[in-house]
C-alpha atoms as a PDB file:
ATOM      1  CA  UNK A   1     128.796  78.512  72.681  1.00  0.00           C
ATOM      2  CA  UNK A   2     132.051  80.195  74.010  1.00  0.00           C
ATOM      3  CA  UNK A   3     132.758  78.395  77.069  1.00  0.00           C
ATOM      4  CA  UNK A   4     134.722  81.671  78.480  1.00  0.00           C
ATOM      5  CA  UNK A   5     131.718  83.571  77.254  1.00  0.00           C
ATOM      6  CA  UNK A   6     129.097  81.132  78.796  1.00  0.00           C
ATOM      7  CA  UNK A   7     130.893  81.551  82.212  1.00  0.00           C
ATOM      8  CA  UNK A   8     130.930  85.701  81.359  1.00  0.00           C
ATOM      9  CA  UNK A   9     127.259  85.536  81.089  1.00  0.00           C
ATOM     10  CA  UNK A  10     126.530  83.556  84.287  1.00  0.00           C
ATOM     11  CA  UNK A  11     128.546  85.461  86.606  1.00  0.00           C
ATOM     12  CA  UNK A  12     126.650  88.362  84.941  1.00  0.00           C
ATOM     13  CA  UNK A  13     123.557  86.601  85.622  1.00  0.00           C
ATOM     14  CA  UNK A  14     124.386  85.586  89.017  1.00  0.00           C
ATOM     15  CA  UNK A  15     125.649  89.577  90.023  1.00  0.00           C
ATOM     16  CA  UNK A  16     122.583  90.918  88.830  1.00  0.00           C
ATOM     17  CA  UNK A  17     120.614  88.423  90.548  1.00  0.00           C
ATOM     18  CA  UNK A  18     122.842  88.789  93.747  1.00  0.00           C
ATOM     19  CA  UNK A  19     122.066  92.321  93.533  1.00  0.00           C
ATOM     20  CA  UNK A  20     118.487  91.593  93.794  1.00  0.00           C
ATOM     21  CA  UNK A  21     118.400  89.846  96.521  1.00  0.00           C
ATOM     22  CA  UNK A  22     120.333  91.925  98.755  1.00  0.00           C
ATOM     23  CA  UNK A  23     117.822  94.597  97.658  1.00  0.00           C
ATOM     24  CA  UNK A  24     115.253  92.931  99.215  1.00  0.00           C
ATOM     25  CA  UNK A  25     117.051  92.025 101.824  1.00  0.00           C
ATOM     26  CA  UNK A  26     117.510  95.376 102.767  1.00  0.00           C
ATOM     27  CA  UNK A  27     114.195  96.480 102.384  1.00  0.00           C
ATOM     28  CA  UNK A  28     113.000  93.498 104.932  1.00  0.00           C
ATOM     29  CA  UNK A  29     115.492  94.458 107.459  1.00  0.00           C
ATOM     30  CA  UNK A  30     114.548  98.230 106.775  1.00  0.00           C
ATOM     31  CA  UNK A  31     110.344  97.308 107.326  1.00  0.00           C
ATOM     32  CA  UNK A  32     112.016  95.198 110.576  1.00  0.00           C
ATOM     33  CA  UNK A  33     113.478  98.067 111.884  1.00  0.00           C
ATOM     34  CA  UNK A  34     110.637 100.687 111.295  1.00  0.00           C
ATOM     35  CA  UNK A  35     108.914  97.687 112.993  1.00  0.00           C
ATOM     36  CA  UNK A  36     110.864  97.833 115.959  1.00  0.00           C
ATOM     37  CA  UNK A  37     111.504 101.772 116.514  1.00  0.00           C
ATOM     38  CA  UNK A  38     107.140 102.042 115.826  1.00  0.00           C
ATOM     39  CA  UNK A  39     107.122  99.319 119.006  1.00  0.00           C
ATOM     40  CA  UNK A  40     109.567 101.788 120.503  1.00  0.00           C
ATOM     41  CA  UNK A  41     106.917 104.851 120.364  1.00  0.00           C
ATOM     42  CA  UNK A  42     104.434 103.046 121.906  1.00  0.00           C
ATOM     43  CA  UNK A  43     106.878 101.654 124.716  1.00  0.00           C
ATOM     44  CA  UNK A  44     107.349 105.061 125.760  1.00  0.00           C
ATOM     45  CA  UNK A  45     103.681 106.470 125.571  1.00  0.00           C
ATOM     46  CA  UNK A  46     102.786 103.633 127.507  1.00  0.00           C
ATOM     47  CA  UNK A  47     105.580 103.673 129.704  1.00  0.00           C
ATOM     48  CA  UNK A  48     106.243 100.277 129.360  1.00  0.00           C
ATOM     49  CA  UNK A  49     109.656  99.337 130.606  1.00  0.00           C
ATOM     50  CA  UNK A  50     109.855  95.525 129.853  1.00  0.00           C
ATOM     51  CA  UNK A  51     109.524  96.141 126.285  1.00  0.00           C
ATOM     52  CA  UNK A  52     111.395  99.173 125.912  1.00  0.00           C
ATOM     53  CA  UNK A  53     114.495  97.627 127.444  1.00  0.00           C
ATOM     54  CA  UNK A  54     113.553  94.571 125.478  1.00  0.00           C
ATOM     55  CA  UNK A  55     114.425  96.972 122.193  1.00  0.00           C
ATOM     56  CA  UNK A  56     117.475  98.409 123.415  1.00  0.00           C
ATOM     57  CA  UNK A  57     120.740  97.002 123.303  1.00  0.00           C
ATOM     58  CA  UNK A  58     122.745  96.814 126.849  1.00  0.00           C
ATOM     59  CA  UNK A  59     125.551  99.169 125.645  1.00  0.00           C
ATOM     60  CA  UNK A  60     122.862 101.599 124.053  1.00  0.00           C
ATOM     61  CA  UNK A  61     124.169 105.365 124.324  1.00  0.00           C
ATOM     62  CA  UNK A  62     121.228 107.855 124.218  1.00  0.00           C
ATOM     63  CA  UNK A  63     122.196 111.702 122.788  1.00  0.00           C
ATOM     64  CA  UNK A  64     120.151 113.852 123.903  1.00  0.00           C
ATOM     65  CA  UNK A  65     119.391 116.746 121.825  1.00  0.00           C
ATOM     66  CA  UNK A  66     120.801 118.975 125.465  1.00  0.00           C
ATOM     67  CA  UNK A  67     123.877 117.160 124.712  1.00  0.00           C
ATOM     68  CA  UNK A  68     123.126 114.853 128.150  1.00  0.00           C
ATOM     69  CA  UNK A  69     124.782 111.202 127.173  1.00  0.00           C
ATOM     70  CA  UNK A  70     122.253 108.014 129.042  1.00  0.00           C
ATOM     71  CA  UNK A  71     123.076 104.627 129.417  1.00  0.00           C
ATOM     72  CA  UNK A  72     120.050 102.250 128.870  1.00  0.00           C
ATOM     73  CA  UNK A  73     119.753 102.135 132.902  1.00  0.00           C
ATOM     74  CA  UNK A  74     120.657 106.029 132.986  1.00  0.00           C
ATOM     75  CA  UNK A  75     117.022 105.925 130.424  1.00  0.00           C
ATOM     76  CA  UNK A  76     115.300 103.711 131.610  1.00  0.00           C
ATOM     77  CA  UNK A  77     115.562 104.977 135.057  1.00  0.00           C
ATOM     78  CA  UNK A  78     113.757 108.219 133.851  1.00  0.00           C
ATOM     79  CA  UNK A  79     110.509 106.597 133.472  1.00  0.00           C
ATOM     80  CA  UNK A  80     110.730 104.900 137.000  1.00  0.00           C
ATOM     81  CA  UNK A  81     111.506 108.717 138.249  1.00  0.00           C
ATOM     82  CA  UNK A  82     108.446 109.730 136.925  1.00  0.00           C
ATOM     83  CA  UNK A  83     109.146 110.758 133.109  1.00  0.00           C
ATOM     84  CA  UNK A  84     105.937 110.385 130.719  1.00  0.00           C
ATOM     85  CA  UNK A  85     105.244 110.473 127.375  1.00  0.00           C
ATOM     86  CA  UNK A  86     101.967 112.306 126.266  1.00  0.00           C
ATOM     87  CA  UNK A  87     102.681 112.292 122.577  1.00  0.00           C
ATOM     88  CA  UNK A  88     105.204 110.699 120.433  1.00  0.00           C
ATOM     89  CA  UNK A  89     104.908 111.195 116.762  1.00  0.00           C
ATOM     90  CA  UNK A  90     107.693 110.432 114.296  1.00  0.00           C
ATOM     91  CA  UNK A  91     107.500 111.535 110.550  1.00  0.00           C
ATOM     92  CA  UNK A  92     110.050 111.381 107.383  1.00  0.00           C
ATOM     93  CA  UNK A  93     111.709 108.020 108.556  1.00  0.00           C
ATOM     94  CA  UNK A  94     114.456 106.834 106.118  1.00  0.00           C
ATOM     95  CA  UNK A  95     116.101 103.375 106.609  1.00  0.00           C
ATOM     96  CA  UNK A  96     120.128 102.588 105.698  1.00  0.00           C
ATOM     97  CA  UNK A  97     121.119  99.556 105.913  1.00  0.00           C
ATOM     98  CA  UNK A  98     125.181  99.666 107.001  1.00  0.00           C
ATOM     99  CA  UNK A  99     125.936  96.071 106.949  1.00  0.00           C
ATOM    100  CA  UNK A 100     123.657  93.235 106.952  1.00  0.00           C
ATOM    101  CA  UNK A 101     123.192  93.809 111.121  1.00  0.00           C
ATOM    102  CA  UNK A 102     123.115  97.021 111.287  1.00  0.00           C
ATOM    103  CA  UNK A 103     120.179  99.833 110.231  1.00  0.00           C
ATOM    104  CA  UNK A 104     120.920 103.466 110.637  1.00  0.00           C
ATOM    105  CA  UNK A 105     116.981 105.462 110.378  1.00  0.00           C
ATOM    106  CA  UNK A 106     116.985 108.912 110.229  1.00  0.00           C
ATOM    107  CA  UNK A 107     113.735 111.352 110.669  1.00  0.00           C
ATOM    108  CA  UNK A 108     111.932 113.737 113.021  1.00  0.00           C
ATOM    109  CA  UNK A 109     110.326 113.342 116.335  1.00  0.00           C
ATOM    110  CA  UNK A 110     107.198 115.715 117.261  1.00  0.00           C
ATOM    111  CA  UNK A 111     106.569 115.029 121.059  1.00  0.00           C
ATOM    112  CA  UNK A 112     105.428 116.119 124.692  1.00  0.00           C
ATOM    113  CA  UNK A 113     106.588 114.557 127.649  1.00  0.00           C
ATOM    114  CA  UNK A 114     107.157 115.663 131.467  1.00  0.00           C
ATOM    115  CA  UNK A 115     107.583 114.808 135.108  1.00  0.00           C
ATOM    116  CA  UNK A 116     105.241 115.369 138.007  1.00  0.00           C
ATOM    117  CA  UNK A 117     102.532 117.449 135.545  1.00  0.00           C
ATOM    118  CA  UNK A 118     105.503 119.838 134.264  1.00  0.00           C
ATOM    119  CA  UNK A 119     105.159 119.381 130.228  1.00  0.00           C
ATOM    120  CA  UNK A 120     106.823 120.475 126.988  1.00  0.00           C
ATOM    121  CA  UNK A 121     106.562 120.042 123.550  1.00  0.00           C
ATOM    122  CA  UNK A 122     109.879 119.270 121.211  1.00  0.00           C
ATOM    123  CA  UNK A 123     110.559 118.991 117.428  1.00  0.00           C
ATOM    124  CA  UNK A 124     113.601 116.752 117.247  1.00  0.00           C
ATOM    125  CA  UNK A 125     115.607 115.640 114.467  1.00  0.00           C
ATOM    126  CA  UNK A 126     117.238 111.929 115.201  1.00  0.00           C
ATOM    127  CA  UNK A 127     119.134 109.204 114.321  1.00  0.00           C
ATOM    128  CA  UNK A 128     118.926 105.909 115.784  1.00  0.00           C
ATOM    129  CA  UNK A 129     121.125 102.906 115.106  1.00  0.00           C
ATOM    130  CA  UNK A 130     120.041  99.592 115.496  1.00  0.00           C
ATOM    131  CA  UNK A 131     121.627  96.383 115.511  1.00  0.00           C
ATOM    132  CA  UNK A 132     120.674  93.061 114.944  1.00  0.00           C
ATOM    133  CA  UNK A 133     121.427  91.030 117.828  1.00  0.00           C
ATOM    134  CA  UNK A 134     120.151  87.016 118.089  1.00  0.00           C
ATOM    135  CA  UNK A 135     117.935  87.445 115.315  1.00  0.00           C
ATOM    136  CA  UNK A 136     116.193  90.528 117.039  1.00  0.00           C
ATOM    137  CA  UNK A 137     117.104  94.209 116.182  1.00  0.00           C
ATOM    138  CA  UNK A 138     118.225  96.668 119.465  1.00  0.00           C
ATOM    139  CA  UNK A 139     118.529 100.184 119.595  1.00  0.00           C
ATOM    140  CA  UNK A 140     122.370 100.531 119.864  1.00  0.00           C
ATOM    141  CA  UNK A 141     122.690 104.305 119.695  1.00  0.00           C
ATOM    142  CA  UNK A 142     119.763 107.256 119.862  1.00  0.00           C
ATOM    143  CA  UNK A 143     121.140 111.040 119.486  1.00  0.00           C
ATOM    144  CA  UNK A 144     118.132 113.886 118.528  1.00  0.00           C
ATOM    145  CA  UNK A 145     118.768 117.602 117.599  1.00  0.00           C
ATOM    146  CA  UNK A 146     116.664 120.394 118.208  1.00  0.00           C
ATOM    147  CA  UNK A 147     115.171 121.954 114.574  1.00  0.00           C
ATOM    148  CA  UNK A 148     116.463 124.950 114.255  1.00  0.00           C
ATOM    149  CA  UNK A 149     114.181 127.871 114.438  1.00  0.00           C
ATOM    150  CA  UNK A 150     112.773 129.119 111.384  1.00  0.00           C
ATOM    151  CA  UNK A 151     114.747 131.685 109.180  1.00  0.00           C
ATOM    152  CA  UNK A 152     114.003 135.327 109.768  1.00  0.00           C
ATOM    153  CA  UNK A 153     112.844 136.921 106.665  1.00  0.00           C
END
């Protein structure tokens, strides 16, 4: 055999194999990060503060879908204020991996949450960023959007 052609066909070989693996990679790191924002949902139902600031990275920005910009203390402080979660629900998750540390999921939020008894229900669009940091993955950035109202017909 060729020796140019043998060393064409294992750089071929190791590409397509390359390619593999970094698929699966991603999908790991995707099912890691679905992991992490699930863990998320139930940190806030439960109001559970060690865990949820255990998931979010210290320079995490929260959007708010008023346009209001938190810190992690700036959220975190909300629940020690009183803010509940009655329902959190999140549907039509899709995972992007960016770079090998960092997952970008998009989907929608159905939820109810309140302070002092004073409730309300929101459909939210969001996107949440997470990073990988020492092996774990942090929320680095949250921002949500209000759906927009149905189309008048």
């Amino acid at each position: 055999m060729n020796p140019f052609r043998f060393l064409r066909l294992t750089a071929l070989f190791l590409a397509v194999f390359s390619v593999s693996l970094l698929a699966r990679d991603d999908q790991a790191d995707i099912a890691a990060v679905l992991a992490a924002e699930k863990a998320r949902g139930a940190a806030l139902l439960a109001a559970d503060l060690k865990t949820l600031g255990g998931l979010m990275a210290d320079d995490c920005r929260y959007t708010h879908s008023s346009g209001k910009v938190e810190s992690k203390k700036d959220h975190l402080d909300t629940f020690v204020n009183g803010l509940r979660y009655e329902r959190f629900v999140t549907s039509d998750i899709h995972g992007h991996v960016i770079t090998p540390d960092v997952v970008v999921l998009n989907g929608k939020i159905d939820q109810r949450k309140g302070v002092a008894g004073k409730w309300g229900d929101l459909n939210l669009f969001f996107q949440a960023v997470w990073r990988r940091e020492a092996g774990a993955w942090r929320l680095a950035s949250l921002q949500t959007a209000l759906a927009p109202a149905p189309a008048k017909k």
